[in-house]
Protein backbone atom coordinates (compact mmCIF):
# COMPACT_ATOMS: atom_id res chain seq x y z
CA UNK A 1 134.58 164.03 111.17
CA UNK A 2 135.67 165.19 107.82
CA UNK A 3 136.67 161.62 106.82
CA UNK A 4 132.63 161.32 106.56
CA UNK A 5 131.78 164.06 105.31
CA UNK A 6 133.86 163.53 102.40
CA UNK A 7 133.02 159.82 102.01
CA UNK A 8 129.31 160.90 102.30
CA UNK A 9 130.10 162.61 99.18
CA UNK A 10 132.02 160.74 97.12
CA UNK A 11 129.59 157.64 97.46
CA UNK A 12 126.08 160.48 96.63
CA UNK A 13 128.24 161.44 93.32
CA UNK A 14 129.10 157.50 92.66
CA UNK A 15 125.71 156.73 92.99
CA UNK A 16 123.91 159.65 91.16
CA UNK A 17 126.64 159.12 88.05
CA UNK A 18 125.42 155.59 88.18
CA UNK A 19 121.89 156.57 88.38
CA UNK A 20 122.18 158.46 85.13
CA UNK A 21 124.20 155.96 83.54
CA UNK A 22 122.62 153.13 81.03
CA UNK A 23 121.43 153.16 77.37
CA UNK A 24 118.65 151.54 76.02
CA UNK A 25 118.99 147.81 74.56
CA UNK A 26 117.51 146.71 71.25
CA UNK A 27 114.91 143.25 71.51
CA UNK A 28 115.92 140.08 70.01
CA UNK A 29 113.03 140.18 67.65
CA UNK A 30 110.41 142.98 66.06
CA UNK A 31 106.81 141.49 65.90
CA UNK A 32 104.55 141.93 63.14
CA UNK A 33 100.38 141.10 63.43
CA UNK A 34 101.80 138.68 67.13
CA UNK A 35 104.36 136.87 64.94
CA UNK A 36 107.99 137.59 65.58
CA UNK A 37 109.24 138.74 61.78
CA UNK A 38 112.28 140.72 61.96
CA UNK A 39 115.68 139.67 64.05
CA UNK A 40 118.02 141.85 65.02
CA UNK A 41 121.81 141.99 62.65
CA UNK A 42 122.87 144.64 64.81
CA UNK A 43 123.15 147.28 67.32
CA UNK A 44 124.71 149.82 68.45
CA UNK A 45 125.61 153.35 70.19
CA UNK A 46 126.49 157.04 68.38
CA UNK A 47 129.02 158.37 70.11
CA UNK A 48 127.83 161.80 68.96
CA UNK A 49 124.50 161.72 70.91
CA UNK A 50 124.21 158.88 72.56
CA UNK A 51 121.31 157.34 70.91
CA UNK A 52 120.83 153.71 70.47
CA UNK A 53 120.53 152.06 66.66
CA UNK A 54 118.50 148.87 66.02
CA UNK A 55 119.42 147.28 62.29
CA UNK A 56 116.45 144.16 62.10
CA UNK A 57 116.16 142.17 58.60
CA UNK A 58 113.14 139.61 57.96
CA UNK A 59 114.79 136.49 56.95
CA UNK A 60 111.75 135.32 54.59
CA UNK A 61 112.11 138.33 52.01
CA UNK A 62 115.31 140.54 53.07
CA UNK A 63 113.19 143.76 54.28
CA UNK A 64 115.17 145.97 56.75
CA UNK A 65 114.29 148.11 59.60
CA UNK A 66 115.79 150.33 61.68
CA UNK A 67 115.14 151.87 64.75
CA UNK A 68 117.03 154.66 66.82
CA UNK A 69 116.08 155.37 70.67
CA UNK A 70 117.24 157.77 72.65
CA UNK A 71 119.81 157.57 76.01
CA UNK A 72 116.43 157.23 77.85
CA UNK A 73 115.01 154.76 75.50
CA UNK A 74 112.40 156.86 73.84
CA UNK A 75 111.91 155.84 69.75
CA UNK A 76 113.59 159.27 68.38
CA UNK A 77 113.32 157.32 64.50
CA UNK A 78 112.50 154.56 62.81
CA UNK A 79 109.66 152.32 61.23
CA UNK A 80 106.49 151.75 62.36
CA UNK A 81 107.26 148.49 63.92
CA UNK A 82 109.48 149.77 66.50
CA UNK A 83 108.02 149.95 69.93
CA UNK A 84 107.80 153.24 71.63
CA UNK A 85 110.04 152.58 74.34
CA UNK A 86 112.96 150.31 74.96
CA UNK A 87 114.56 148.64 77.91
CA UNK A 88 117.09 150.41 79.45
CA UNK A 89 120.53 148.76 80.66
CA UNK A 90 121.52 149.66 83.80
CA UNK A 91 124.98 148.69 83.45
CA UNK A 92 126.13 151.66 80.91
CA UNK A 93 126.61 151.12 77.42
């Protein structure tokens, strides 16, 4: 009996630390007036908080554009291209 009780537990905390894991993932491209603009150079996590950076240049003129999100994928900085809200990954970061 306390072979299941334990296992209950083990597998709730596996699946709730799971649960809360993810970050949130930066799109391919940044669209400007329906026309996909900026691409993304690079991406990637601050150890201090968590939060996610997005680095995006436009190719045709060299203008740069960053975006940070949150570990729940909320827009915590950036231009006024960046969406709102980003996807989250479900696998960690």
């Amino acid at each position: 009996m306390m072979f299941n009780a334990r296992f209950a537990m083990l597998a709730l905390l596996a699946f709730l630390t799971g649960a809360n894991a993810g970050c949130a993932t930066c799109q391919e491209t940044l669209e400007v007036n329906g026309v996909a603009t900026y691409e993304l150079v690079s991406s990637y996590v601050r150890s201090e908080n968590g939060f996610t950076v997005c680095d995006y240049v436009d190719n045709r003129n060299g203008d740069e554009v960053t975006c940070e999100y949150t570990n729940v994928g909320l827009l915590e900085d950036g231009d006024s291209y960046c969406p709102q809200w980003s996807r989250m990954d479900g696998y960690g970061c």
